[in-house]
Protein backbone atom coordinates (compact mmCIF):
# COMPACT_ATOMS: atom_id res chain seq x y z
CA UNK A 1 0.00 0.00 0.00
CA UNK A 2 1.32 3.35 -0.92
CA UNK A 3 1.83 5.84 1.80
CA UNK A 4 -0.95 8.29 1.70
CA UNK A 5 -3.40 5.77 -0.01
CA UNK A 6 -6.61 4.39 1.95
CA UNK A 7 -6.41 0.47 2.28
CA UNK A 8 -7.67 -1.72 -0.44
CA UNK A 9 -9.93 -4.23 0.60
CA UNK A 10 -7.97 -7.10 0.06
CA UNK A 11 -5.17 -5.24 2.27
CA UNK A 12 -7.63 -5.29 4.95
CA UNK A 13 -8.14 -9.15 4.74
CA UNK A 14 -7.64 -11.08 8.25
CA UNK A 15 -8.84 -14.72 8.56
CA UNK A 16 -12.09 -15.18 10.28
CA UNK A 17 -12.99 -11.79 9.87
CA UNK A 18 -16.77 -11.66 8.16
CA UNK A 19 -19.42 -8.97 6.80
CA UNK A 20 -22.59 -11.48 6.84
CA UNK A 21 -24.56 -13.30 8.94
CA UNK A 22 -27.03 -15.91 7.01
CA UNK A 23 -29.50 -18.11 8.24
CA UNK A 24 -29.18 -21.41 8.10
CA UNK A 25 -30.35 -23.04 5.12
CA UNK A 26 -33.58 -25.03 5.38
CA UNK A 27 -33.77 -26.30 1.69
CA UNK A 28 -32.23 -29.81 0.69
CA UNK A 29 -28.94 -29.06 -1.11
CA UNK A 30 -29.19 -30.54 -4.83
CA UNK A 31 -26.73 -33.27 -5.98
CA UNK A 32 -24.03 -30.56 -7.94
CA UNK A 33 -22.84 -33.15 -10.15
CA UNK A 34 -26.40 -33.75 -11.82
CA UNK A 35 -26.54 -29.71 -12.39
CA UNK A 36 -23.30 -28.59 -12.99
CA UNK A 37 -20.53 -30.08 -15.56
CA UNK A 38 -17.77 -31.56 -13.02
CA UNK A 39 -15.36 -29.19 -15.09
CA UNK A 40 -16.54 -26.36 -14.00
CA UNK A 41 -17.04 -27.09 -10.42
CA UNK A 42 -14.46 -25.08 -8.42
CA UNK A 43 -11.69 -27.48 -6.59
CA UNK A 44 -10.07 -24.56 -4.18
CA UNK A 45 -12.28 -22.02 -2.76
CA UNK A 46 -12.30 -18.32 -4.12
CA UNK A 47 -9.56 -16.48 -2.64
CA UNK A 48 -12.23 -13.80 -1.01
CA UNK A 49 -11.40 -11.18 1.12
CA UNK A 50 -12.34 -11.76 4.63
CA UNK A 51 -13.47 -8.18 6.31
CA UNK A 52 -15.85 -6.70 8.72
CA UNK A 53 -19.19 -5.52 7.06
CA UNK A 54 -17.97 -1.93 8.34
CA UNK A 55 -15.00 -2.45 6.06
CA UNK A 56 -16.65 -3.43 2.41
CA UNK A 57 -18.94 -0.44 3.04
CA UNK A 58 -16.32 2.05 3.55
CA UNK A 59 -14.49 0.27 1.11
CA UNK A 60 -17.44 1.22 -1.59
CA UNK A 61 -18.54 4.45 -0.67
CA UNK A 62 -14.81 5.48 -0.58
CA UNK A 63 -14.64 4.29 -4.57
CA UNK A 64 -18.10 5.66 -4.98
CA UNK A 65 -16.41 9.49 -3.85
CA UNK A 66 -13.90 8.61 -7.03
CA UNK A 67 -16.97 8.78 -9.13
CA UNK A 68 -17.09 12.58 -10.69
CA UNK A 69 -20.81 14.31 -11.75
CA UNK A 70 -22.60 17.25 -12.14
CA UNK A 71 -23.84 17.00 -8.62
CA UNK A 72 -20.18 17.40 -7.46
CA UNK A 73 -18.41 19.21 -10.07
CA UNK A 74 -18.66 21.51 -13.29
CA UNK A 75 -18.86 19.07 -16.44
CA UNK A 76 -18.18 21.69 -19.40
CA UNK A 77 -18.49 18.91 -21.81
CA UNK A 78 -18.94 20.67 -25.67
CA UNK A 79 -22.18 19.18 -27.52
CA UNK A 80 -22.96 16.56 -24.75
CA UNK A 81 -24.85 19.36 -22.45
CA UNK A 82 -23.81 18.06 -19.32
CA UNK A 83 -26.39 20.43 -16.75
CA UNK A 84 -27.57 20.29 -13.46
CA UNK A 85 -30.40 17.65 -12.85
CA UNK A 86 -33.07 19.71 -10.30
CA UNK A 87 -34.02 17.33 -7.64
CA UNK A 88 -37.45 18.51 -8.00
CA UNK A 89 -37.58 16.07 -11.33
CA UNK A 90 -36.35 13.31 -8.97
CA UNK A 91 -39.21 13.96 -6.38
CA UNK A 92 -41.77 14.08 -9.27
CA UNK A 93 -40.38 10.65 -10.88
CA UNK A 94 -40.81 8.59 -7.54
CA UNK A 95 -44.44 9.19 -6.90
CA UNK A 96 -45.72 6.10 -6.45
CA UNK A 97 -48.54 6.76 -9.61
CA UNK A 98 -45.10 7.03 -11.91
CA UNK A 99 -42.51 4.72 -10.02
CA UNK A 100 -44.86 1.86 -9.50
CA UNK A 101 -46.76 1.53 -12.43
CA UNK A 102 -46.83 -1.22 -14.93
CA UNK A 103 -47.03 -1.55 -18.67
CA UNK A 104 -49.09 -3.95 -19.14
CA UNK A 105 -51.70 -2.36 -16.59
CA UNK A 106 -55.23 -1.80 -18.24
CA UNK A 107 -55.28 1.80 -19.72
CA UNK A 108 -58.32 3.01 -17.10
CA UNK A 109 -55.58 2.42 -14.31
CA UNK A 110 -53.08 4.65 -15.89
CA UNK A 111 -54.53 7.43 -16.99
CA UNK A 112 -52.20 10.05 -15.27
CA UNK A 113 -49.58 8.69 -16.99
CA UNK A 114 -51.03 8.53 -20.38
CA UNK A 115 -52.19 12.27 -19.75
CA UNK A 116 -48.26 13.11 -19.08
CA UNK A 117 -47.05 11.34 -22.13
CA UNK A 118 -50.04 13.08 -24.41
CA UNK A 119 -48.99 16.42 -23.45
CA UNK A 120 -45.33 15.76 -22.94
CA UNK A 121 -45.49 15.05 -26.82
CA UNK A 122 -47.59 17.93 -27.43
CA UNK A 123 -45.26 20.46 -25.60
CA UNK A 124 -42.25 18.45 -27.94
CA UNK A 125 -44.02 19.59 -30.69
CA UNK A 126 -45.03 22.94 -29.85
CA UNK A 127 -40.79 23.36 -28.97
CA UNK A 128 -39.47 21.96 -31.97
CA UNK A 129 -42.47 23.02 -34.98
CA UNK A 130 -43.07 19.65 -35.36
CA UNK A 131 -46.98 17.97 -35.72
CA UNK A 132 -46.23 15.21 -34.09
CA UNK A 133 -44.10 13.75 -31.90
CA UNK A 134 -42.96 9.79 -30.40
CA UNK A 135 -41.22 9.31 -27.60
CA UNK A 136 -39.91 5.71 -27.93
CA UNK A 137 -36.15 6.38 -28.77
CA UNK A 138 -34.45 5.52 -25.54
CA UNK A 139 -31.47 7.83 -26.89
CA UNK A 140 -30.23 10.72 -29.12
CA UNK A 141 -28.44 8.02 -31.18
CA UNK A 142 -31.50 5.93 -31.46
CA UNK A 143 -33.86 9.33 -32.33
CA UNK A 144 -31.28 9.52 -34.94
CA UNK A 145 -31.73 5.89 -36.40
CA UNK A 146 -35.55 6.02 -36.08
CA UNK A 147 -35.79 9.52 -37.90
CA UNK A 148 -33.46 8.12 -40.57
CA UNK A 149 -35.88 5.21 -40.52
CA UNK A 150 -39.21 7.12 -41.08
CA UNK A 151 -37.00 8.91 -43.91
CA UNK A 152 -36.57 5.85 -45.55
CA UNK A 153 -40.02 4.73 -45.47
CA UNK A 154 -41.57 7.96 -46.49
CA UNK A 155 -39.13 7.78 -49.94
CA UNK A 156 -40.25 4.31 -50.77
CA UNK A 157 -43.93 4.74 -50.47
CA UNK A 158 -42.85 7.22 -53.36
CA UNK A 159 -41.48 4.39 -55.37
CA UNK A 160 -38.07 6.44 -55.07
CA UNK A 161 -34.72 4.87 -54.26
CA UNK A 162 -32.85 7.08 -52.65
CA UNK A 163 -29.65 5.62 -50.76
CA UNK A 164 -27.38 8.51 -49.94
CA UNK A 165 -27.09 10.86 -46.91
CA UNK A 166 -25.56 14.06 -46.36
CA UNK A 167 -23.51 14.91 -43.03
CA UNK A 168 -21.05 18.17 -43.11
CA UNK A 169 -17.63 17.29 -41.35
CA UNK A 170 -18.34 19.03 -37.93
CA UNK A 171 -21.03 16.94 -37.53
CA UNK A 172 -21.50 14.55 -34.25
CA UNK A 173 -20.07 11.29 -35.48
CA UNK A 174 -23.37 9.60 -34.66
CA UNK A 175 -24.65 11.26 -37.64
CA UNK A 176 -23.13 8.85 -40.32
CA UNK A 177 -23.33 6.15 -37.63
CA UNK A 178 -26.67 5.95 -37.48
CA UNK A 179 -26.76 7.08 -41.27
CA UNK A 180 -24.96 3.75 -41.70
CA UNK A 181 -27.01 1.92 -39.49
CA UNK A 182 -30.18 2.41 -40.90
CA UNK A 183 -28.71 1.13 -44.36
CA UNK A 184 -27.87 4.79 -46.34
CA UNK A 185 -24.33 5.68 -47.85
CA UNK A 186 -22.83 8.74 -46.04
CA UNK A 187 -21.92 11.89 -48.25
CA UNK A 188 -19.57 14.06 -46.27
CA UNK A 189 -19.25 17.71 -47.17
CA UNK A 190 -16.54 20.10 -46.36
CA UNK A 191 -17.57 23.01 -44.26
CA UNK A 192 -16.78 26.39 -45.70
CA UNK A 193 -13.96 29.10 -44.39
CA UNK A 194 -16.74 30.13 -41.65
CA UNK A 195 -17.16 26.88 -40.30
CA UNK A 196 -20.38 26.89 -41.86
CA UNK A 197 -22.32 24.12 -44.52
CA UNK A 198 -20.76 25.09 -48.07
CA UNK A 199 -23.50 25.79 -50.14
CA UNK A 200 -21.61 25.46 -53.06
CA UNK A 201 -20.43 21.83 -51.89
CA UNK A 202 -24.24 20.59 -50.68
CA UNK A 203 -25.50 22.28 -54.49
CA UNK A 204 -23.12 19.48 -55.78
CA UNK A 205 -23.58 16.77 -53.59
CA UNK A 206 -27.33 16.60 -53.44
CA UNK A 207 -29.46 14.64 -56.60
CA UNK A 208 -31.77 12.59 -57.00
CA UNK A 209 -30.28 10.04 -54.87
CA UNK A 210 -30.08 12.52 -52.04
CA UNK A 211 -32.45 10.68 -48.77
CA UNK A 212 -31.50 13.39 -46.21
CA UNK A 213 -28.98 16.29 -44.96
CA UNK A 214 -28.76 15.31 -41.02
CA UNK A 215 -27.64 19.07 -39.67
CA UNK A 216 -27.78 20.52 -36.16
CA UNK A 217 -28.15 24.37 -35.48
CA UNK A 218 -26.42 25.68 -34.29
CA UNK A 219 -23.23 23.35 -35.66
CA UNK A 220 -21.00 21.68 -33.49
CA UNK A 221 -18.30 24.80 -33.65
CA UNK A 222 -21.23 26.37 -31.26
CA UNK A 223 -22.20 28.61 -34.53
CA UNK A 224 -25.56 29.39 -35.94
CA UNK A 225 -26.13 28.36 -40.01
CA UNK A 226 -27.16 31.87 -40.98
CA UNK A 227 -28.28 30.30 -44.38
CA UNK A 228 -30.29 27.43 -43.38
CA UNK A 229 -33.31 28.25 -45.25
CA UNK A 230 -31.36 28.32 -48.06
CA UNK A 231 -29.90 25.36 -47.26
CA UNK A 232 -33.42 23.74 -47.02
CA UNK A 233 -34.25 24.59 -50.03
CA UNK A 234 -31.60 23.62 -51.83
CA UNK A 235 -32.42 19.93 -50.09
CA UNK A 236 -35.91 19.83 -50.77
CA UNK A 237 -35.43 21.03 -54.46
CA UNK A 238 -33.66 17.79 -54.92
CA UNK A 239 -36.41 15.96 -53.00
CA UNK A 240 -34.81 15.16 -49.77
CA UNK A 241 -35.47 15.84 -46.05
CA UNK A 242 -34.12 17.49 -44.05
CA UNK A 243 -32.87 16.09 -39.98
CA UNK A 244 -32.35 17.69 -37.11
CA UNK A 245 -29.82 16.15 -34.90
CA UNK A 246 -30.98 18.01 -31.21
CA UNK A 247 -27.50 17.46 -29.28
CA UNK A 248 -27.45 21.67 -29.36
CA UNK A 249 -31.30 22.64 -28.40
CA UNK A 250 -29.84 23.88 -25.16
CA UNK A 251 -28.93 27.19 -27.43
CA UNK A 252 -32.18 27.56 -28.93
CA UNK A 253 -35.14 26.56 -26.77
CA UNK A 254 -37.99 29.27 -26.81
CA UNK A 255 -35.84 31.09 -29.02
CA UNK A 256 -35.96 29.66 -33.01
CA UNK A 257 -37.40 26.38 -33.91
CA UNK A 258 -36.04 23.47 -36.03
CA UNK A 259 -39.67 23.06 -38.07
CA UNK A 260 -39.41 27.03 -38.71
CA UNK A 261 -36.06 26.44 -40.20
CA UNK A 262 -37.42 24.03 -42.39
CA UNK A 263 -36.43 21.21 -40.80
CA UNK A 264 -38.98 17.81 -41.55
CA UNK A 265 -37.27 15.52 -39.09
CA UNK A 266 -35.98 16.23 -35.46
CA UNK A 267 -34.99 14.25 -32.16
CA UNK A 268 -34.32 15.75 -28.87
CA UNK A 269 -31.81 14.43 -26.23
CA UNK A 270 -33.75 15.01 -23.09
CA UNK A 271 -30.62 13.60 -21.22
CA UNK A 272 -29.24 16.85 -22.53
CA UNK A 273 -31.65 19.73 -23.00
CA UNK A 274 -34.29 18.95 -20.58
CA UNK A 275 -31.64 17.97 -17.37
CA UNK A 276 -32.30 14.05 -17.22
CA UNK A 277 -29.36 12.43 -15.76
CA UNK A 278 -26.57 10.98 -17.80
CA UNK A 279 -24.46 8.42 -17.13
CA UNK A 280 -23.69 4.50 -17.08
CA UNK A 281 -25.08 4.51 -20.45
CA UNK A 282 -28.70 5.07 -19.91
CA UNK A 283 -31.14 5.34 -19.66
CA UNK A 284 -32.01 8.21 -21.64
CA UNK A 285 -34.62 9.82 -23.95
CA UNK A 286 -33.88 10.73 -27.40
CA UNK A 287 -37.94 11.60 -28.61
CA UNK A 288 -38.58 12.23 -32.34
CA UNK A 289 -40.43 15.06 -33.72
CA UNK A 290 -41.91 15.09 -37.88
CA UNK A 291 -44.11 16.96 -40.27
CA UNK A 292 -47.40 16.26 -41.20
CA UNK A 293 -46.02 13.96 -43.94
CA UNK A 294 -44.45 11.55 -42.08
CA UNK A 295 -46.26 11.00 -39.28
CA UNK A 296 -47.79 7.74 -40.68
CA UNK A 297 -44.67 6.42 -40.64
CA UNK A 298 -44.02 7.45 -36.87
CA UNK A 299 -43.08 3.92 -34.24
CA UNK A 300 -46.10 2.87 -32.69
CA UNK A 301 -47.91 3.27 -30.61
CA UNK A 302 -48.69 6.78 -29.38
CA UNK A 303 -50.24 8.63 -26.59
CA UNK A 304 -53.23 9.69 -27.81
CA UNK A 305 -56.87 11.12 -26.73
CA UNK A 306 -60.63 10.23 -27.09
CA UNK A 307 -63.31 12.54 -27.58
CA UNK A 308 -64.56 11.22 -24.47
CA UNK A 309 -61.49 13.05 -22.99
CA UNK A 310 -59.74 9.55 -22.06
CA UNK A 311 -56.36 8.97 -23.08
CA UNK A 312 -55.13 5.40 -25.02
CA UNK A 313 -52.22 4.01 -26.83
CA UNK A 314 -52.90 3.92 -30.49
CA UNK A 315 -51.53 1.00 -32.22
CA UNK A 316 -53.82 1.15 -35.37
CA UNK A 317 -50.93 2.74 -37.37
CA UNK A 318 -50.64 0.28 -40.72
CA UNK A 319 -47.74 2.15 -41.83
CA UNK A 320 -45.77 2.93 -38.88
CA UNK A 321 -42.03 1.50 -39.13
CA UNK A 322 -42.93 -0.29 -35.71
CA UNK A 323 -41.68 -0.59 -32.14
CA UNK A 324 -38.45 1.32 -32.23
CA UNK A 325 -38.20 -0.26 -28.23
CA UNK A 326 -40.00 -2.58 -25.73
CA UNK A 327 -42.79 -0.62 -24.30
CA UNK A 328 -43.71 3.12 -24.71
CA UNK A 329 -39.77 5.14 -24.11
CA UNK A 330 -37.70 4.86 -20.51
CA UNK A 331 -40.86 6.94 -18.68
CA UNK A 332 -39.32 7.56 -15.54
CA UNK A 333 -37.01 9.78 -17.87
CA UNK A 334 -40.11 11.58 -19.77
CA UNK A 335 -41.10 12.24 -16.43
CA UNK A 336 -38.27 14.28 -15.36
CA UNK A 337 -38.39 15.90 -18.57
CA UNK A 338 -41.67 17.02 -18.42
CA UNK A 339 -41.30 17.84 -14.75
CA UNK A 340 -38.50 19.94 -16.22
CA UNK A 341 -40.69 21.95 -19.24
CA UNK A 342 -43.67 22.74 -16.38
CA UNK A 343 -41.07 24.34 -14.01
CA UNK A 344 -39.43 26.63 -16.14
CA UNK A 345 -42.75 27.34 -18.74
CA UNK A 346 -42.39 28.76 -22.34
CA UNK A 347 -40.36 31.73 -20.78
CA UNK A 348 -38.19 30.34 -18.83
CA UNK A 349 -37.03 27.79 -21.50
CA UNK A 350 -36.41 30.85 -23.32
CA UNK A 351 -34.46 32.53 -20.74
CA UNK A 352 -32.46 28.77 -20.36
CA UNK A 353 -31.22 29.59 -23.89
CA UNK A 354 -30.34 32.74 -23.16
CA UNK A 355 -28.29 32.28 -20.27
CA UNK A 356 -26.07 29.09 -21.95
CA UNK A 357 -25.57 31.65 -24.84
CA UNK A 358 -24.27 34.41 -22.96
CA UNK A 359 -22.22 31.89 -20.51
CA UNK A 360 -20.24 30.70 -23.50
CA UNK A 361 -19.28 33.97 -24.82
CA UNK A 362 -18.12 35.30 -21.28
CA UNK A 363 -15.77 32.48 -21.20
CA UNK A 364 -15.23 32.58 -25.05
CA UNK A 365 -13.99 36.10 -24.50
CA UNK A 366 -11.88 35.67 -21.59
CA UNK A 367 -10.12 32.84 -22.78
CA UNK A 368 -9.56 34.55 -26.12
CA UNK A 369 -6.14 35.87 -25.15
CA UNK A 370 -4.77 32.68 -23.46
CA UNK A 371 -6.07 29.61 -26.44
CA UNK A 372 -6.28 29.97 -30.62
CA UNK A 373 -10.20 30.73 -31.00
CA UNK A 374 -10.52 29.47 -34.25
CA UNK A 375 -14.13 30.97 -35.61
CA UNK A 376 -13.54 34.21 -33.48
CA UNK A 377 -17.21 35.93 -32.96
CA UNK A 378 -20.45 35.52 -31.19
CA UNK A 379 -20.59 31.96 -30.48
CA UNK A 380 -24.13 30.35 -29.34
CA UNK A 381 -24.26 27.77 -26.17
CA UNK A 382 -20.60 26.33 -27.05
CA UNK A 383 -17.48 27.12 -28.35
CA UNK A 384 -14.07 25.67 -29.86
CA UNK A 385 -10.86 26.64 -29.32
CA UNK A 386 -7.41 25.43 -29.72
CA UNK A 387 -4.64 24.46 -27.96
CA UNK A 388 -1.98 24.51 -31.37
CA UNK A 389 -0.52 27.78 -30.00
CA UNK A 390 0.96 25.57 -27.10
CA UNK A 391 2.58 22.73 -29.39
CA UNK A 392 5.69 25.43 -29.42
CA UNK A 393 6.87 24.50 -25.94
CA UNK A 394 6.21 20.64 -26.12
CA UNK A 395 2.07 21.22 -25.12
CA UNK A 396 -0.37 19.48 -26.65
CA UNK A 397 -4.37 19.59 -25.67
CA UNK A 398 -4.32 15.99 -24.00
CA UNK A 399 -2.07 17.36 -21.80
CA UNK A 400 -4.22 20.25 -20.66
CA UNK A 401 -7.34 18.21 -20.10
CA UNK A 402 -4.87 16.05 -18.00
CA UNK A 403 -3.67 18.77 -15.97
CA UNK A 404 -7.21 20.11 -15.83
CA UNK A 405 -8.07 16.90 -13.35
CA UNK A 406 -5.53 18.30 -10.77
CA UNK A 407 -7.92 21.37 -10.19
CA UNK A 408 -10.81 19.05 -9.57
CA UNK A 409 -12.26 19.67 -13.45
CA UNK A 410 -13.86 16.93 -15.79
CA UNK A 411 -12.29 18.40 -19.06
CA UNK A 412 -14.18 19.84 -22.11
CA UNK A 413 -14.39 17.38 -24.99
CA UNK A 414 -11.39 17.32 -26.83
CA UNK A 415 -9.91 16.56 -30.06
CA UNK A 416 -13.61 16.84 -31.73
CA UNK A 417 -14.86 18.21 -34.42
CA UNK A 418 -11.92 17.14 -36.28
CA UNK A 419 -11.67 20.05 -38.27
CA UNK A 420 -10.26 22.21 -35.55
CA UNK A 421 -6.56 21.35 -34.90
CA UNK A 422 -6.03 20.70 -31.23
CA UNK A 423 -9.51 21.25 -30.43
CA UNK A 424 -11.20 21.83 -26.80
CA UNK A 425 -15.25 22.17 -27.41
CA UNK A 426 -16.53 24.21 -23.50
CA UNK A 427 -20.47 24.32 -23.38
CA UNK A 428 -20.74 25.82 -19.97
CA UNK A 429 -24.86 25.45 -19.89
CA UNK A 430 -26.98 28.24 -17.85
CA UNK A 431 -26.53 26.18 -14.85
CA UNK A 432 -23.57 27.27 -13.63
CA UNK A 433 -22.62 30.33 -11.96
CA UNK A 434 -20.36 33.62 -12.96
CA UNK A 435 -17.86 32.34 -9.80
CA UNK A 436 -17.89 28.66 -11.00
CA UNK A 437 -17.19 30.18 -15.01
CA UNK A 438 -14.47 32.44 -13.20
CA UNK A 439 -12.91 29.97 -11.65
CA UNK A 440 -12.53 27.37 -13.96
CA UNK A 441 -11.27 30.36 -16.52
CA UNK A 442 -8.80 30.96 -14.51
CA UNK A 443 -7.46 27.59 -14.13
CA UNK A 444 -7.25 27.33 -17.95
CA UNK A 445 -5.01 30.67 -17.58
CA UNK A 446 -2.77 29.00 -15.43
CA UNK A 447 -2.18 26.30 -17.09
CA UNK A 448 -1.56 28.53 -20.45
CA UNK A 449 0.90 29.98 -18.17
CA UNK A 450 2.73 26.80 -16.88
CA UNK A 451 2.62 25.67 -20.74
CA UNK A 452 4.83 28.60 -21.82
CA UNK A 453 6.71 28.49 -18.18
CA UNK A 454 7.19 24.89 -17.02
CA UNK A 455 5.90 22.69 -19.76
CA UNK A 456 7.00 19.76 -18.14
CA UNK A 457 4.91 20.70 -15.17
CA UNK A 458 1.84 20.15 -17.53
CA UNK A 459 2.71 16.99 -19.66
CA UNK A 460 3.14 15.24 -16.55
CA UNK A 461 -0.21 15.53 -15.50
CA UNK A 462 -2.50 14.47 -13.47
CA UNK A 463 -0.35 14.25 -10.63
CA UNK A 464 -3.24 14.18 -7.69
CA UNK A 465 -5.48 11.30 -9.35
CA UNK A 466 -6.09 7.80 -7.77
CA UNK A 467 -4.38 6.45 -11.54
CA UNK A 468 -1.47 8.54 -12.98
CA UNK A 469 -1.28 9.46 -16.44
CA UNK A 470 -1.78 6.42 -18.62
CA UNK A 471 -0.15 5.15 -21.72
CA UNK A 472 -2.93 5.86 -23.92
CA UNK A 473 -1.85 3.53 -26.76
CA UNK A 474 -1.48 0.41 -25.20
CA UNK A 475 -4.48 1.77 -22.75
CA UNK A 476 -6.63 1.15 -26.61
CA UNK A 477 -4.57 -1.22 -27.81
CA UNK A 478 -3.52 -3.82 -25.08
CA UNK A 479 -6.19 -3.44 -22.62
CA UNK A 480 -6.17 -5.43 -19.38
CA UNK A 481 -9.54 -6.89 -18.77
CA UNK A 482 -8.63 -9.49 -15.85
CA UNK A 483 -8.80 -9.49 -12.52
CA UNK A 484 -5.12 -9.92 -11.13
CA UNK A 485 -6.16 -10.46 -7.61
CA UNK A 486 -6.46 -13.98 -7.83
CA UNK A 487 -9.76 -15.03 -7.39
């Protein structure tokens, strides 16, 4: 054990020591040979650690303090909008008429529910100009797929065979993922001098092959397509639609709508804009908004209402493209969400907006002098910069975000897009305050400071972490994925 370090549980082993104490057993114990294969009956116990109880449980919650989130720390990851969850949408998700529900309960015993997933897609619809609105996808990756889905279906009831789709190169690399996924050839365009879609380039790459442009707006530089109805129209001339990837609705909520921009197809990550948690890889919500044209083609089924004022699912849709996932969406998420929408109310969603906007800029601007800003400007609820001016003294951007952990920080996403040379993407989100902004500036200062100063002080970070800097390459390439305690 390393001086300093808290003992590991197997450190803390003694013989005889025990955290249990079990009943005895008072069923017959089966023959184990006429269950289990004699090979793979154990021959020498498990070498377990034996502890007190008050041992494994200081042993876990001391791991459990290693863990780093939003509840304990600022998260300025760019385009994953990393914001405060308000414990209010907690409160609301546990009431027992939410939390201990059933799906396959008659709909007369679940009418509350039904009533909050009815409006909770009406409210989606009303926020992105959409008509309709399904809240199956369980993510932003799966919105993605299931738009690109409805896409396809709405071209072939046309008779039309169109296989390709459009992505610009600052676009979130689900975009051709999913693209992929859902059986369409990706078309990558080049983004122009401003960071923005080259109109020249999409002119040229759409036809009559052309499915979809996937687009978010503002892009993934933080930066609002000034020329997006343009750009619609130069997608619909050619008969394609056009989708909205929602990773960056934190910047325009209240504000500008994706179904006014001319947008036909749009999924929201409420695990982003409307502060569900993250984490552990779900669960989240990735809800997908269309036109009046597609929404035949919308998974089924759907919340929807009687004249008699009940609410049902509605399954009697014969050209749906089907379940997109088991049951109706992961509602204990829509249920934060909407908790989320009726707290703030069409204004304050607005004012959300406005407050991740202006966040960005303050830091945009202060950190202007100290990093590259590549697309220099008024950014919207993110911005890029880069950390090439450091390369000089031996600095790269990896080695910021490393040194970033010694201040306590989760770094900003790095090295993405990939058209920004040492690239740091910062989406502080309205959440956080000027002091937390301030001080997190200034520890980006500092280390542009020790970069021109002591380089070697910041390419030997992290130097306060549990783990020490890794070697990233064999980290990917020669992973250990064994247990070396000897179990």
């Amino acid at each position: 054990m390393n001086t300093g370090e808290k003992a590991l549980i197997f450190e803390l082993s003694k013989p005889g020591r025990i955290a249990y104490s079990l009943p005895a057993c008072d069923v017959p114990e089966a023959e184990a040979a006429s269950c289990i294969p004699a090979s793979m009956i154990r021959q020498v116990p498990a070498r377990l650690p034996e502890v007190y109880e008050v041992d494994v449980i200081r042993h876990y919650t001391e791991l459990s303090r290693r863990n780093f989130g939003v509840d304990n720390g600022f998260y300025p990851l760019g385009s994953c909008t990393m914001k405060y969850n308000p414990k209010i949408n907690e409160d609301t998700a546990r009431l027992s008429g939410f939390a201990h529900i059933h799906p396959y309960q008659p709909v007369t015993s679940i009418q509350g529910a039904l009533e909050l997933l009815y409006t909770l897609q009406n409210d989606l619809a009303v926020l992105t100009g959409m008509d309709q609105v399904s809240l199956q996808p369980a993510a932003g990756a799966h919105g993605e797929w299931t738009g690109l889905m409805m896409i396809r279906a709405y071209h072939e009831s046309r008779g039309e065979n169109r296989s390709k789709v459009i992505v610009p190169d600052s676009s979130h690399g689900t975009n051709p993922a999913s693209a992929t996924t859902a059986g369409f050839e990706t078309i990558t365009i080049q983004s122009d001098a401003g960071g923005m879609v080259d109109l020249d380039a999409l002119r040229a790459a759409v036809g009559s092959d052309t499915a979809a442009l996937m687009l978010t707006n503002p892009n993934t530089l933080g930066l609002f397509e000034e020329h997006i109805l343009e750009i619609a129209q130069i997608v619909h001339e050619a008969g394609g639609l056009l989708y909205y990837d929602g990773a960056n609705s934190n910047a325009i909520m209240g504000i500008t709508r994706p179904g006014d921009m001319g947008f036909d197809v749009v999924h929201m990550n409420l695990h982003k804009t409307m502060s569900t948690p993250h984490g552990g890889g779900g669960p989240g919500a990735g809800p997908v908004g269309v036109k009046s044209k597609l929404i035949p083609y919308l998974p089924k089924p759907i919340a929807a209402l009687r004249s008699d004022g009940t609410y049902y699912f509605d399954d009697d849709r014969p050209e749906s493209i089907g379940r997109v996932k088991p049951f109706y969406g992961n509602f204990g998420i829509l249920v934060r969400a909407y908790t989320y929408i009726r707290t703030y109310g069409p204004e304050g969603l607005r004012q959300v907006s406005e407050c991740a906007v202006l966040n960005a800029n303050y830091m945009m601007h202060r950190l202007s002098s100290h990093y590259d800003i590549p697309y220099p400007g008024v950014c919207k609820h993110e911005f890029v910069m880069s950390g090439r001016g450091l390369k000089a003294y031996g600095v790269r951007t990896l080695d910021v975000a490393k040194r970033l952990l010694d201040f306590g920080y989760h770094p900003p996403t790095i090295y993405f897009p990939l058209n920004v040379e040492e690239s740091m993407m910062i989406e502080p989100t309205e959440t956080e305050s000027k002091e937390t902004l301030d001080r997190f500036i200034d520890t980006m200062i500092q280390i542009a400071e020790e970069a021109r100063t002591t380089p070697e002080l910041v390419t030997g970070a992290p130097y306060g972490t549990v783990v020490r800097r890794l070697d990233e390459t064999n980290a990917a390439r020669k992973p250990v994925l064994n247990c070396s305690c000897g179990i």
